[in-house]
Structure formats: C-alpha cells, structure tokens
C-alpha atoms as a PDB file:
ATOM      1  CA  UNK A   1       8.184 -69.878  26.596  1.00  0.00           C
ATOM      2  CA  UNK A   2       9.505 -73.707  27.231  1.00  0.00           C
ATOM      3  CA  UNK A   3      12.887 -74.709  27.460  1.00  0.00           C
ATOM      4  CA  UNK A   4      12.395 -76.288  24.479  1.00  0.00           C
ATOM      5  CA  UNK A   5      11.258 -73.366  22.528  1.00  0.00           C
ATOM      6  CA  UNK A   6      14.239 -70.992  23.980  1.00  0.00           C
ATOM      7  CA  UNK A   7      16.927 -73.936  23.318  1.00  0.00           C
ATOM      8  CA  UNK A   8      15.163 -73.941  19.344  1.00  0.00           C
ATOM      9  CA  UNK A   9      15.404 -70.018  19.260  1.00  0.00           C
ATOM     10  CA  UNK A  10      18.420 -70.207  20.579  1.00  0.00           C
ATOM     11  CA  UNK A  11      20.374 -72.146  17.664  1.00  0.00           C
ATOM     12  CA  UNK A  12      18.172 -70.124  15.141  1.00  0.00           C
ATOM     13  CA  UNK A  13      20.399 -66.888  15.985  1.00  0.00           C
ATOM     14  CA  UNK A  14      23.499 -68.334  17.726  1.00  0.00           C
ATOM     15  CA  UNK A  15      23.784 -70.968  14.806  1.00  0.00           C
ATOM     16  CA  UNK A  16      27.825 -71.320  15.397  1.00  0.00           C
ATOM     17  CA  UNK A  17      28.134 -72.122  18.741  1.00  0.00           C
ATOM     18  CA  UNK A  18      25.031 -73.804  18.646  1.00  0.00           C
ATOM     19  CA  UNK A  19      27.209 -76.270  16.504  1.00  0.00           C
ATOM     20  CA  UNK A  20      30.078 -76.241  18.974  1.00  0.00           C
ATOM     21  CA  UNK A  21      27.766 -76.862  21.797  1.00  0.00           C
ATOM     22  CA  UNK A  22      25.989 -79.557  19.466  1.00  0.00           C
ATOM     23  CA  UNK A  23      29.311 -81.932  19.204  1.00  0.00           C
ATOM     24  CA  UNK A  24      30.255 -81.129  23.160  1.00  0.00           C
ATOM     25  CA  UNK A  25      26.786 -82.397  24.138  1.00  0.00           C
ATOM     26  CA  UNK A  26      27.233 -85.309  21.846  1.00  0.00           C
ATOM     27  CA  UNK A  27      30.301 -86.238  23.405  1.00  0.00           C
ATOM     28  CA  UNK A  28      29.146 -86.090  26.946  1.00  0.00           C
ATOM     29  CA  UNK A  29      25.042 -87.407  26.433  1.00  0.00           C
ATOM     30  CA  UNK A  30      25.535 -89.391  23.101  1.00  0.00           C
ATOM     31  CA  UNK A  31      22.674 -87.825  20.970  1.00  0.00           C
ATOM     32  CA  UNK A  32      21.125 -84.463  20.251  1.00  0.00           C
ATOM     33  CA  UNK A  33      17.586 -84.726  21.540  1.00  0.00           C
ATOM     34  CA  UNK A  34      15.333 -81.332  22.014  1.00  0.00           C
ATOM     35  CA  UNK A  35      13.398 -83.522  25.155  1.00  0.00           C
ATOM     36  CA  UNK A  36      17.004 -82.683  26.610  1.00  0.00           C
ATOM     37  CA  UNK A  37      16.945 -79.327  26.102  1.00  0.00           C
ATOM     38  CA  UNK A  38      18.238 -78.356  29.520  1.00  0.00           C
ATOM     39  CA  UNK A  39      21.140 -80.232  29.762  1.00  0.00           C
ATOM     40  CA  UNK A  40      22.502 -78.821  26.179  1.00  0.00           C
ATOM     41  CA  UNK A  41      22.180 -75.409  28.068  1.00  0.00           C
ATOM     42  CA  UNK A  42      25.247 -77.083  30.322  1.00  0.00           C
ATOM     43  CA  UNK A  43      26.756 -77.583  27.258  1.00  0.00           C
ATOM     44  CA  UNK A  44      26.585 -74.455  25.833  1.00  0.00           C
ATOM     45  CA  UNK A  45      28.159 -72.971  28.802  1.00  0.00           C
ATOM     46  CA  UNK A  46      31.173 -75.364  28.968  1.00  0.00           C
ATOM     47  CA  UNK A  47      31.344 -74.835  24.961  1.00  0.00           C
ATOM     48  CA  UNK A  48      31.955 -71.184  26.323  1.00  0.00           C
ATOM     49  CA  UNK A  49      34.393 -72.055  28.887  1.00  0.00           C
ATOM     50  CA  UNK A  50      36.364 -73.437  26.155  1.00  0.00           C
ATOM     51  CA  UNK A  51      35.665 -70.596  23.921  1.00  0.00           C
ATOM     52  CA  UNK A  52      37.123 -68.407  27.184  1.00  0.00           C
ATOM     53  CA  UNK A  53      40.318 -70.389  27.579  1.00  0.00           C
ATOM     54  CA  UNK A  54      41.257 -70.141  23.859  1.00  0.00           C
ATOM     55  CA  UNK A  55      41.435 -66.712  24.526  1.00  0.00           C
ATOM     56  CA  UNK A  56      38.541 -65.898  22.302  1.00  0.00           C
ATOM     57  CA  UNK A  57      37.197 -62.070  23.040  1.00  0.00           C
ATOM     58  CA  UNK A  58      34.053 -61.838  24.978  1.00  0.00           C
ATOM     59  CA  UNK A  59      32.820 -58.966  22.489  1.00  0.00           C
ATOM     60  CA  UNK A  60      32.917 -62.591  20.440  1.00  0.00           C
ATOM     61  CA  UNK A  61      30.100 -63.385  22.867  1.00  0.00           C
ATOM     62  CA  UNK A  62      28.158 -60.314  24.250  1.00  0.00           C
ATOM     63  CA  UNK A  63      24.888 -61.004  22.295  1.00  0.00           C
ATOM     64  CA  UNK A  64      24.598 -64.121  23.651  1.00  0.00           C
ATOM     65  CA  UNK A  65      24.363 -62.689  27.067  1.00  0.00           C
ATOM     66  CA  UNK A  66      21.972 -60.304  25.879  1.00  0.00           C
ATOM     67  CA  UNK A  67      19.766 -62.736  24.711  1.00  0.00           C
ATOM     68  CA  UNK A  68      19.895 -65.164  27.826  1.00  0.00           C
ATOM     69  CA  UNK A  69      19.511 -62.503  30.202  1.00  0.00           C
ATOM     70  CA  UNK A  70      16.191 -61.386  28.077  1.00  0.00           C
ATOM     71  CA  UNK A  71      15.159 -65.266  27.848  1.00  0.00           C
ATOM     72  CA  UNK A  72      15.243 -65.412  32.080  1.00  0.00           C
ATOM     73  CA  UNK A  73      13.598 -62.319  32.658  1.00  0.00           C
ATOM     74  CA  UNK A  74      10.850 -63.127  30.204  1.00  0.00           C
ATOM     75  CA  UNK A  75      10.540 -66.162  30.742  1.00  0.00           C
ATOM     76  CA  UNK A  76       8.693 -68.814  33.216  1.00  0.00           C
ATOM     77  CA  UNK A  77       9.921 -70.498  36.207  1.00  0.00           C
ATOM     78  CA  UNK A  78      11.519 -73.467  34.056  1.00  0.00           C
ATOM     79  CA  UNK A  79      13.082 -71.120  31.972  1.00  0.00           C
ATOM     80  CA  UNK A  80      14.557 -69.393  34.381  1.00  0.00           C
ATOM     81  CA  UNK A  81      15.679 -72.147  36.357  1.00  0.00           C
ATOM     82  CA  UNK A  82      17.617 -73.590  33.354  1.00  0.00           C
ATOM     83  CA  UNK A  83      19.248 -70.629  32.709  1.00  0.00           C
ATOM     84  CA  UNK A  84      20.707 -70.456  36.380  1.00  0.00           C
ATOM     85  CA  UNK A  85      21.557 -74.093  36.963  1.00  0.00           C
ATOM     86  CA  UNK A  86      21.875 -75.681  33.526  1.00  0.00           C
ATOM     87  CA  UNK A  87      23.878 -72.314  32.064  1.00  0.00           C
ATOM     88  CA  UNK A  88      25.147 -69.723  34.668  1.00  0.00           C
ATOM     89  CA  UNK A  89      25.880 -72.336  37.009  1.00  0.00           C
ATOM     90  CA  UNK A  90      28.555 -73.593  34.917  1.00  0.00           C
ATOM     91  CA  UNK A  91      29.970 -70.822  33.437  1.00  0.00           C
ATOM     92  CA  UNK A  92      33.283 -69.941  34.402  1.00  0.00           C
ATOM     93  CA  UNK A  93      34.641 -73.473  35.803  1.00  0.00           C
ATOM     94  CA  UNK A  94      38.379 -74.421  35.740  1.00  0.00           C
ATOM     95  CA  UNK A  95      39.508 -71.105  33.886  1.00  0.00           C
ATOM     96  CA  UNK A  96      42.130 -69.041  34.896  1.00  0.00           C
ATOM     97  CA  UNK A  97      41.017 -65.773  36.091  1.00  0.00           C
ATOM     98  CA  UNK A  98      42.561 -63.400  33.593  1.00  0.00           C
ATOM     99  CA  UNK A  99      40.790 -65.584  30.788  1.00  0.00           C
ATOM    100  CA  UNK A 100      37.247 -65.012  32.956  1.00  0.00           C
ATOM    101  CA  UNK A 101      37.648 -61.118  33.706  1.00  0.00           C
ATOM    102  CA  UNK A 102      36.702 -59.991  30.188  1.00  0.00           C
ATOM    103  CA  UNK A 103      33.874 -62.241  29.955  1.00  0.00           C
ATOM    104  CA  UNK A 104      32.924 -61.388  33.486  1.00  0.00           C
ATOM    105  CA  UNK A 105      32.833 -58.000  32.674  1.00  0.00           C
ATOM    106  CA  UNK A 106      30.401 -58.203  29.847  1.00  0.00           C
ATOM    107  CA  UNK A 107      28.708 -60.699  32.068  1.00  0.00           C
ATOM    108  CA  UNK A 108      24.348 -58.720  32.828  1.00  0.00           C
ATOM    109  CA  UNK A 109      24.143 -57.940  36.457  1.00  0.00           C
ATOM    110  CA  UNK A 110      21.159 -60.324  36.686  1.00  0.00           C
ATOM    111  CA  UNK A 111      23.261 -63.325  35.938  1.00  0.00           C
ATOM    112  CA  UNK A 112      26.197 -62.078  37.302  1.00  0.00           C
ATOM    113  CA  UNK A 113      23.768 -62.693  40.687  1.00  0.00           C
ATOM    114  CA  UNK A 114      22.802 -66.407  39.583  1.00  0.00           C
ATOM    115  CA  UNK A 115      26.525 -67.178  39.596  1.00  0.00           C
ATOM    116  CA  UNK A 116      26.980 -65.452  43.253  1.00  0.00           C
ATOM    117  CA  UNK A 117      24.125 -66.836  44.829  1.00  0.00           C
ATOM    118  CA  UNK A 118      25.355 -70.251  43.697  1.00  0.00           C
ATOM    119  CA  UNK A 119      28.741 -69.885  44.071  1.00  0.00           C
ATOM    120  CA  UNK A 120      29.424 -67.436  46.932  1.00  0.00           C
ATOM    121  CA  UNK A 121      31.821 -65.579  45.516  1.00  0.00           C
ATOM    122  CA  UNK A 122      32.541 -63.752  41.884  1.00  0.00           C
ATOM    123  CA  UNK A 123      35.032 -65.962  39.598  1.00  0.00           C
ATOM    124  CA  UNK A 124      37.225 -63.539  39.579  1.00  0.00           C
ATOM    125  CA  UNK A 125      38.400 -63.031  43.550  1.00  0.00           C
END
C-alpha cells in the first residue's frame, strides 16, 4: 500500500474528519493535492489536537487509531514512516495534559512507541 492509497482509504471511512483535516491542510499548504498525501497526515493529526482541546471524547476517535495502527503494521516502509513522522509525531502538541490522557489512553501500544521514541517521554508526564 502507498501513501497515497492509505490517505484515499483513509477519507473513504473517516469521511468527517477527513473534511476537518481537508480545510486545516488548506489553510496551512493552500490546495488539496493527493501527490501530498503525507503532509495531510500532519494535518489530520493537528485536526485531532484540536478535536482533543475542544474536549471532544477520544471514544469519538478510537477507530481511527485502530485503523492507523493496522495501516503501519501492514504496510511498507513509506507507510510506516508517514504514520510516525507525518501523524504520531504530531499528535499531542500544545495540549494540556488532562485533555491528552483520555486520548492517550486509547492511544495502540505500537504508536504509543512512535511518539516515545521521538519524543522521549509520554505526553502525559
């Protein structure tokens, strides 16, 4: 699977906050273009972050995780790499803990790691 085809399978059954993520990445790149697939993923997690401090509930969002953490262990070395620097990477920035725990918590072990290994430390400590 190609970036490409997991950012197009992606709005196909997240078609909501594929939207939000749509008019965030417009803002920020000035078009929607599937060649720039990998940056929407950075979207899509700061579309969460703002999802996280509005207080939305993670439950909101647990499929979403699901389905990620499938994509990166299914998928190739690009795929994967997206998913921990264009998504995981950027989860979780500038949000106050108690808004992050619940979201954290729901968070797959696997990804839970990406953010570690990047970050050195949980977003929660």
């Amino acid at each position: 699977m190609s970036v490409i085809h997991l950012y197009e399978e992606f709005r196909i059954k997240f078609p909501a906050i594929a939207e939000k993520s749509d008019s965030r990445h417009i803002k920020i790149w000035g078009n929607l273009d599937p060649e720039f697939a990998y940056s929407w993923f950075e979207s899509l997690a700061n579309t969460l972050n703002n999802e996280m401090s509005r207080g939305v509930p993670a439950s909101k969002y647990a499929g979403i995780f699901r389905f990620i953490l499938t994509q990166f262990q299914s998928g190739d070395a690009e795929v994967r790499k997206c998913i921990d620097v264009a998504f995981t990477e950027n989860l979780f920035y500038q949000i106050e803990v108690e808004k992050i725990k619940p979201y954290w918590q729901i968070l797959p072990k696997e990804l839970k790691n990406l953010y570690v290994n990047f970050h050195g430390q949980e977003p929660i400590t």
